[in-house]
Protein backbone atom coordinates (compact mmCIF):
# COMPACT_ATOMS: atom_id res chain seq x y z
CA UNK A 1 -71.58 -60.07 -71.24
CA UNK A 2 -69.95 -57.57 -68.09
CA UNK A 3 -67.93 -59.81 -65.58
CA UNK A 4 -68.24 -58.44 -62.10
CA UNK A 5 -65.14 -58.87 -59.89
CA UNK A 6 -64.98 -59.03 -56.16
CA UNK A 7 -62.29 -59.78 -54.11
CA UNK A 8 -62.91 -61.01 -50.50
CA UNK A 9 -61.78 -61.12 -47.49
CA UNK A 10 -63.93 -61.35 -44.14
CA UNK A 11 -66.95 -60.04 -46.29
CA UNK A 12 -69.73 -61.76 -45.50
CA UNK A 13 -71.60 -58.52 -44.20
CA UNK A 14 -71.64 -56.88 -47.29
CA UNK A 15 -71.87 -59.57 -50.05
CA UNK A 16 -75.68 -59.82 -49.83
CA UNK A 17 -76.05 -55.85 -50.01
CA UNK A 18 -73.59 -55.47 -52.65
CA UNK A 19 -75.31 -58.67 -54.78
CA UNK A 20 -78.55 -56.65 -54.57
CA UNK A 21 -76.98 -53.07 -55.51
CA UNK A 22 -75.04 -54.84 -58.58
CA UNK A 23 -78.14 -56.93 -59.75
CA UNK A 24 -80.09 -53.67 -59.75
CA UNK A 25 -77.09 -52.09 -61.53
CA UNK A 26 -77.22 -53.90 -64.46
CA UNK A 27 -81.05 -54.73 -64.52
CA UNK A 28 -80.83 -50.95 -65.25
CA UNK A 29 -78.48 -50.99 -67.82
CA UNK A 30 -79.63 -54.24 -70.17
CA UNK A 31 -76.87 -56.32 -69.61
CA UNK A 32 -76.26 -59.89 -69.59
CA UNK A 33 -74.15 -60.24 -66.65
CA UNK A 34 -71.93 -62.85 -64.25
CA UNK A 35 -70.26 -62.11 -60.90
CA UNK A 36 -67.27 -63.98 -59.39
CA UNK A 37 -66.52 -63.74 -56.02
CA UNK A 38 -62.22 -64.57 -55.04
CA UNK A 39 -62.75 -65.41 -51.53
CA UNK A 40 -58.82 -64.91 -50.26
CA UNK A 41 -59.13 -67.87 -47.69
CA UNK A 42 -61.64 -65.32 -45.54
CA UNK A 43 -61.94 -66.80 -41.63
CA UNK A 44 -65.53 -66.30 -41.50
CA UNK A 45 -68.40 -67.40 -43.56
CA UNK A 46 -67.68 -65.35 -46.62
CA UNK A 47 -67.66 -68.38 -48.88
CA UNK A 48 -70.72 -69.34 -47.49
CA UNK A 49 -72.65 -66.30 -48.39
CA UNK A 50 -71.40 -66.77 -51.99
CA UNK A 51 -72.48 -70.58 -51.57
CA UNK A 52 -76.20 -69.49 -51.07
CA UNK A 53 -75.73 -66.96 -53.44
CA UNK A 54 -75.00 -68.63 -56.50
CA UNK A 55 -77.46 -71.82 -55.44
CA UNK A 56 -79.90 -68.88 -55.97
CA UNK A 57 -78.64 -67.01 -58.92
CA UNK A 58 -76.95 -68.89 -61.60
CA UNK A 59 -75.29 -65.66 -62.24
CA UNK A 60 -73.02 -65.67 -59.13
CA UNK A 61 -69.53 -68.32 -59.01
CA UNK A 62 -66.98 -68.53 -56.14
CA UNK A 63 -63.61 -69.17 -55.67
CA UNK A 64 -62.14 -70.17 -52.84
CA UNK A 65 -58.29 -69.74 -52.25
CA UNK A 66 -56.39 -72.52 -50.46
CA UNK A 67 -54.45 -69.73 -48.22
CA UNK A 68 -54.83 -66.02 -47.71
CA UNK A 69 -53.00 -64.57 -50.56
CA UNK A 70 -53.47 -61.27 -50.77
CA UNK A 71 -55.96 -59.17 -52.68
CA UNK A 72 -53.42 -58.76 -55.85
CA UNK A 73 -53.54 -62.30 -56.17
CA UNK A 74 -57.18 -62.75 -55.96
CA UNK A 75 -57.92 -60.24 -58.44
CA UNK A 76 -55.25 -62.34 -60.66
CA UNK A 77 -57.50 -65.17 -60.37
CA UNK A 78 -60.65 -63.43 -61.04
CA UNK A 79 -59.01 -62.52 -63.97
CA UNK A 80 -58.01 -65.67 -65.48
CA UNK A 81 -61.52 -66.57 -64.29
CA UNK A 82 -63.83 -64.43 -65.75
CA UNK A 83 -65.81 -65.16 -68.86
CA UNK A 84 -67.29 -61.42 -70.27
CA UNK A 85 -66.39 -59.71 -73.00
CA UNK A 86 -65.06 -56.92 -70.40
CA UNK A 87 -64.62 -56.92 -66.42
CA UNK A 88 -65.37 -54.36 -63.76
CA UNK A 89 -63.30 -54.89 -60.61
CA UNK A 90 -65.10 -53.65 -57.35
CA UNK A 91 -64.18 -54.02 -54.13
CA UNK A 92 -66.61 -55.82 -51.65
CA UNK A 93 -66.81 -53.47 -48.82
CA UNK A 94 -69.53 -50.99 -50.79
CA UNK A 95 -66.82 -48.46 -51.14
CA UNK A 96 -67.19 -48.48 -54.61
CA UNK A 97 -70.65 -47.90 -55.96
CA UNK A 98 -72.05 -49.86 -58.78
CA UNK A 99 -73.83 -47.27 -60.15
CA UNK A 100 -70.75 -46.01 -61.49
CA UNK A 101 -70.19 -49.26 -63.92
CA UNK A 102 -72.40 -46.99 -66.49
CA UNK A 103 -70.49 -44.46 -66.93
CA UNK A 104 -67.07 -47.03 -67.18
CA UNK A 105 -69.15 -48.51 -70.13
CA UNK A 106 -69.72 -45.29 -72.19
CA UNK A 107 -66.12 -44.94 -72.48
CA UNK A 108 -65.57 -48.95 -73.01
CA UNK A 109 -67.84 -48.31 -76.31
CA UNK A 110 -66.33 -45.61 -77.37
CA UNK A 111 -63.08 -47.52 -77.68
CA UNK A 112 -61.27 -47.55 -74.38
CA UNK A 113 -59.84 -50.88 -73.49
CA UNK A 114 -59.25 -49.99 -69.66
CA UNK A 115 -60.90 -47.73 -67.69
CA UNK A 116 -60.28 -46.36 -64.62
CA UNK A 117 -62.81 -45.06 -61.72
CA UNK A 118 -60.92 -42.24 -60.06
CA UNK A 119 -61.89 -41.69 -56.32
CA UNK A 120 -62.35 -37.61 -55.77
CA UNK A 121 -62.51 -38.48 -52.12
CA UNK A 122 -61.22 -41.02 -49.71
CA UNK A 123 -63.41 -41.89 -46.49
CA UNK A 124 -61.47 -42.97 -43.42
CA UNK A 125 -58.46 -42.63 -41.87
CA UNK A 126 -55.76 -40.14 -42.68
CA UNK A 127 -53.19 -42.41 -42.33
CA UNK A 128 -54.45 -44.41 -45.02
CA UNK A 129 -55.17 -41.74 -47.33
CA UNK A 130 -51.64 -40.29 -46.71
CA UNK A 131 -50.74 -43.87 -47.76
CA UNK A 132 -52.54 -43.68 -50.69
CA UNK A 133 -51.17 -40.34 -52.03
CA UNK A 134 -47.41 -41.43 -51.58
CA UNK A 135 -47.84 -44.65 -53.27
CA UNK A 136 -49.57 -42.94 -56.59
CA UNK A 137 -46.63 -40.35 -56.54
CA UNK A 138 -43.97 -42.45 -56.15
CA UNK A 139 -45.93 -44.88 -59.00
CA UNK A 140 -46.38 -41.85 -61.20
CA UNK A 141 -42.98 -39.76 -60.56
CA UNK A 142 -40.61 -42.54 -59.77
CA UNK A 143 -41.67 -45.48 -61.52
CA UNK A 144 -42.95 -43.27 -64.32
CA UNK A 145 -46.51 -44.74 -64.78
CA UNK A 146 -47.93 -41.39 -65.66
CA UNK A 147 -50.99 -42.79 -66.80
CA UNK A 148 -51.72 -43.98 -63.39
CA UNK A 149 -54.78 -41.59 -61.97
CA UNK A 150 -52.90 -39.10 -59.56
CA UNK A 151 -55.48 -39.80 -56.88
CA UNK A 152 -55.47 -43.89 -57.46
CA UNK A 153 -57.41 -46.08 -58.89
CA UNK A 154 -58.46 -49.71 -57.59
CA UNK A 155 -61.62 -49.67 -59.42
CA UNK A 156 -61.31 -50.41 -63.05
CA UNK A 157 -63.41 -51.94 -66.72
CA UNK A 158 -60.75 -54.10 -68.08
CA UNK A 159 -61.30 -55.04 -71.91
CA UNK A 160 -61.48 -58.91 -73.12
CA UNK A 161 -58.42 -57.76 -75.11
CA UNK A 162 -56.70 -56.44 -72.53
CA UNK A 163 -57.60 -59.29 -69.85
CA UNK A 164 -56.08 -61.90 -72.21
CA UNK A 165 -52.64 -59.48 -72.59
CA UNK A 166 -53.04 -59.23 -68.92
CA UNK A 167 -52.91 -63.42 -68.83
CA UNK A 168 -49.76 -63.96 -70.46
CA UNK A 169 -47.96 -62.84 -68.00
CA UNK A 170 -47.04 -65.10 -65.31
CA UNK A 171 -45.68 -62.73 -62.18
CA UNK A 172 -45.70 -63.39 -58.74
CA UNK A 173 -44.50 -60.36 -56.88
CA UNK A 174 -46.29 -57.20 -59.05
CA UNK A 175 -49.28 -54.83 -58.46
CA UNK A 176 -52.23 -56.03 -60.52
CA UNK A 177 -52.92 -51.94 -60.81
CA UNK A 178 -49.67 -51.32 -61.93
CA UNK A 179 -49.64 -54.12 -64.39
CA UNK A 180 -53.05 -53.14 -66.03
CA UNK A 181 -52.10 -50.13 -66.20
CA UNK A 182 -48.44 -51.19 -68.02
CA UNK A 183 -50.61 -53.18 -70.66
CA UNK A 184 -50.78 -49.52 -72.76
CA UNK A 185 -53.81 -50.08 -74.55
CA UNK A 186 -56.82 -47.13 -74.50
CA UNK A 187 -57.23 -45.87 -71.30
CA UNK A 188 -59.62 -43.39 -69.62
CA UNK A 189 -61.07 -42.19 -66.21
CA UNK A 190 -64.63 -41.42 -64.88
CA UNK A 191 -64.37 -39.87 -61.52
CA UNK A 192 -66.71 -41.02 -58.43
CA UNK A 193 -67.34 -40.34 -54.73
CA UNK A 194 -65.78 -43.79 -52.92
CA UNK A 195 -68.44 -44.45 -49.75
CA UNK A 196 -67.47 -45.04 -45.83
CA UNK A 197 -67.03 -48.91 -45.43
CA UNK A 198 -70.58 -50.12 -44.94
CA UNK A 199 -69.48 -53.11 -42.40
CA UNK A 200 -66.08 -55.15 -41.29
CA UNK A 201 -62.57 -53.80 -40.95
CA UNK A 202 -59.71 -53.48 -43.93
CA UNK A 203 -57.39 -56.43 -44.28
CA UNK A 204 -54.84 -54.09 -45.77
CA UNK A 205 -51.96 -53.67 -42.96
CA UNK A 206 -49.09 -51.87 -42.57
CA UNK A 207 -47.39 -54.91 -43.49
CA UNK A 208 -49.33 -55.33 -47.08
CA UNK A 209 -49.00 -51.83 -48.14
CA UNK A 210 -45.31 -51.53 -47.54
CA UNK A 211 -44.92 -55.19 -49.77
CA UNK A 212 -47.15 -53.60 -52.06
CA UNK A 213 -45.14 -50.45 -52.43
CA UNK A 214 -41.72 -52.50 -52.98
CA UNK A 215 -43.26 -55.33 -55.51
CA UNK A 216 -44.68 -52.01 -57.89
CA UNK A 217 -40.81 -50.24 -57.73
CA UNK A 218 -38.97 -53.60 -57.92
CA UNK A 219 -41.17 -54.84 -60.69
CA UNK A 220 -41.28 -51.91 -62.92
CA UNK A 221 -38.13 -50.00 -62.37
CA UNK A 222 -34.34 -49.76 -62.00
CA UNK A 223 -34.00 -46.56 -60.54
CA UNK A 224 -33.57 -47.48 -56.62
CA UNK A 225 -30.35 -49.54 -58.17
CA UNK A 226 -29.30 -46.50 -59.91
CA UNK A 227 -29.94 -44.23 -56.95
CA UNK A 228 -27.43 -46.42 -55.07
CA UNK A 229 -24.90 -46.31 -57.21
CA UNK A 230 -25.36 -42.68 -57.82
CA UNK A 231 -25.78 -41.99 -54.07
CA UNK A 232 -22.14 -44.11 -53.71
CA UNK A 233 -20.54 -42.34 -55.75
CA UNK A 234 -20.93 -38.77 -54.28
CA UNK A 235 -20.42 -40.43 -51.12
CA UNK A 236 -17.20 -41.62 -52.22
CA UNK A 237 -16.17 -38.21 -53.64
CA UNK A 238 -17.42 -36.11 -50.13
CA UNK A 239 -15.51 -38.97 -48.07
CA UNK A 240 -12.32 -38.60 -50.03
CA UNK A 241 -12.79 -34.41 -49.97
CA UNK A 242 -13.57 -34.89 -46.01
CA UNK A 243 -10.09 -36.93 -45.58
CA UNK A 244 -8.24 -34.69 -47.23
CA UNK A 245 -10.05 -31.78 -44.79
CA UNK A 246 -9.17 -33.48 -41.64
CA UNK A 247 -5.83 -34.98 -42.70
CA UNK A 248 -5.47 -31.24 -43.24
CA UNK A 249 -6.75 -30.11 -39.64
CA UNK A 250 -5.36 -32.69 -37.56
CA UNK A 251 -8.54 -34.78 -36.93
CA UNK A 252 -8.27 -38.22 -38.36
CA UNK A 253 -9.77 -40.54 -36.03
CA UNK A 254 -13.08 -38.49 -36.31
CA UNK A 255 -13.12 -38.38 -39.74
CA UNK A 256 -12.07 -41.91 -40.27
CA UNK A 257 -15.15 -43.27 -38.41
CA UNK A 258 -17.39 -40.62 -39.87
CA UNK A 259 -16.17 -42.03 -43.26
CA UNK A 260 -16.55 -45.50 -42.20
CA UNK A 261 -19.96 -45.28 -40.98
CA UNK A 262 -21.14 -43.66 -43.71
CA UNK A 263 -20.24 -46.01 -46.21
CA UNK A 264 -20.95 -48.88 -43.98
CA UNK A 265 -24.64 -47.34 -44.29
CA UNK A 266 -24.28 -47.19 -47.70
CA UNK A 267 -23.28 -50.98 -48.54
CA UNK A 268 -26.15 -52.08 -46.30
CA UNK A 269 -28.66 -50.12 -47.82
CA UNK A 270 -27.28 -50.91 -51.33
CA UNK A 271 -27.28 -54.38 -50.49
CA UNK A 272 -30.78 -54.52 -49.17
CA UNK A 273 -32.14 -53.03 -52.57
CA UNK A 274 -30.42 -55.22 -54.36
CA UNK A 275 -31.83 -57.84 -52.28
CA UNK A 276 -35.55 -57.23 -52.78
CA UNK A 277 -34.61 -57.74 -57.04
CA UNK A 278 -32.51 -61.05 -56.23
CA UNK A 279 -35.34 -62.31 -53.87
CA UNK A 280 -37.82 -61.68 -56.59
CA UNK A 281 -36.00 -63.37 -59.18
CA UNK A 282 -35.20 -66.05 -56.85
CA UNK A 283 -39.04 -66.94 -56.32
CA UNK A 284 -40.04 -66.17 -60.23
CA UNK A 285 -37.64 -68.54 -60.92
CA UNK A 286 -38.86 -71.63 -58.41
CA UNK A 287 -42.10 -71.48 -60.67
CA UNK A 288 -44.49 -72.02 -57.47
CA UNK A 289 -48.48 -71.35 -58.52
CA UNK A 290 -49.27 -68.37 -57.54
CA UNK A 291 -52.63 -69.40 -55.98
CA UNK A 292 -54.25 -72.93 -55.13
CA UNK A 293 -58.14 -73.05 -55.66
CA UNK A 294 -60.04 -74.75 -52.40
CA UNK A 295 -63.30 -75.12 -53.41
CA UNK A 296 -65.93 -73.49 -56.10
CA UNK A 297 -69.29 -72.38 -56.04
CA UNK A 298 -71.43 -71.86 -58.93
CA UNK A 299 -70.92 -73.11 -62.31
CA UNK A 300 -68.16 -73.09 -63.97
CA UNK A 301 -67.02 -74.52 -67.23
CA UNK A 302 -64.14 -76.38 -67.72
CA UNK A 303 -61.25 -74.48 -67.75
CA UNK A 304 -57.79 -74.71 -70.30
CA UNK A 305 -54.82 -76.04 -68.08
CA UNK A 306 -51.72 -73.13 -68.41
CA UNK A 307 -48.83 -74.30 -68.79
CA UNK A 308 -46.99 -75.34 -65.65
CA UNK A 309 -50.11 -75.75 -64.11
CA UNK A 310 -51.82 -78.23 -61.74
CA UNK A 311 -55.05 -79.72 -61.93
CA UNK A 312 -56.48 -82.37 -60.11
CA UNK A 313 -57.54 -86.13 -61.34
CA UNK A 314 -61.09 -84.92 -60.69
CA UNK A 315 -61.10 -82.68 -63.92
CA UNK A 316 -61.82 -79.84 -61.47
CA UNK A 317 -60.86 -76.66 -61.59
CA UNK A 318 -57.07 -76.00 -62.29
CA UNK A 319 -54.82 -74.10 -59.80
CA UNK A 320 -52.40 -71.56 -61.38
């Protein structure tokens, strides 16, 4: 069986078109199928939609988050959700076209555990695709995630294999993409045309993408740390060359605050970096769930309590 999973937030435009392009999708293809909707605590009727949905199609199951947690998160729980032997995550705006799942499961049985769908073209704004293309280099050439599709990659086949490696780990502050793509494991890429947003606006902000980029460099990598203290110590070594200069020439008031400045800058911006990993260990170690499920929709079996988990007295389903 082929999991389908959607993310949502403030989708209730496109659910009903994109339920009708993946049922088509896979009546195509032969395949026993299930789709779970995350709904990421959407403000309008989103979960409804699913509601009717799956009181229609036994197929279809909801989630609904008890706060708006982010996409990352609610593809986490989608993940720990889904029953199939693999999973296709699609996004719910119609950007990414089903049709595309066939070619995702040629190379799934022909061994590959993940595979990516590699966008040859982004709609929209260039802002966002200028966004885009400095997060996947600084992912790829900084972080070192070569295998990381150079042009990005949010729509992926993940392997039953490879979703249960992806389970044991319990992280708050990471990139889902990043960590799949961290599992190792077989990977390939299929390359597709993504599609203009058929209806709504993005709920990724300024705000979101910036978090996003400092929870992949924090969470895989030491090198902003090492930068620092590289960065220091040439600093140190042009301040004490610059004091000898002006001691020198008479003009050691200027140089004095130059120096001073300049290192002030320094400890700041070392301290902030430093910061972001303390923070992060700070809230890994507090043990918080990551997300709190609201409501369901659908049927779903009873799930297997993690460890540190909560459930409620009902038997319902646990929160992670």
């Amino acid at each position: 069986m082929l999991s389908v999973l959607t993310p949502a937030f403030n989708e209730s435009a496109s659910l009903e078109a994109l339920y009708r392009r993946i049922a088509d999708t896979m009546a195509g293809l032969g395949l026993d199928w299930e789709w779970l909707v995350v709904d990421d605590h959407s403000r309008d009727d989103t979960f409804a939609v699913v509601e009717r949905l799956a009181a229609g199609d036994p197929r279809v199951r909801g989630l609904r988050l008890a706060r708006n947690a982010g996409s990352h998160v609610a593809i986490a729980c989608g993940l720990h959700h889904v029953r199939g032997d693999a999973a296709v995550m699609m996004a719910a705006d119609l950007q990414d076209p089903p049709e595309t799942i066939g070619a995702m499961l040629d190379h799934w049985r022909h061994g590959a555990r993940i595979v990516w769908a590699s966008r040859r073209q982004l709609p929209g704004e260039r802002a966002h695709a200028g966004f885009a293309a400095f997060y996947y280099w600084v992912m790829r050439h900084v972080v070192g995630m070569t295998a990381m599709p150079a042009r990005g990659a949010d729509f992926f086949l993940i392997d039953r294999l490879a979703i249960d490696a992806f389970c044991r780990y319990d992280e708050r502050h990471v990139s889902v993409l990043a960590l799949v793509t961290s599992l190792g494991f077989e990977q390939a890429t299929v390359e597709y045309d993504k599609q203009p947003r058929v209806a709504g606006r993005s709920g990724w902000t300024l705000a979101r993408k910036l978090a996003l980029v400092a929870d992949s460099v924090a969470s895989f990598t030491v090198a902003p740390i090492r930068a620092v203290g590289a960065t220091g110590v040439v600093l140190l070594a042009a301040a004490a060359a610059t004091a000898v200069y002006g001691l020198a020439g008479g003009h050691r008031l200027t140089v004095l605050a130059a120096v001073m400045a300049g290192l002030t800058g320094l400890q700041l911006l070392g301290l902030g970096i430093v910061g972001e990993y303390v923070w992060r260990a700070h809230d890994e170690a507090r043990k918080r769930p990551l997300y709190l499920i609201e409501r369901a929709a659908g049927v779903h079996r009873p799930e297997p309590v993690p460890s540190g988990a909560l459930a409620r007295s009902d038997g319902s389903s646990p929160c992670l």
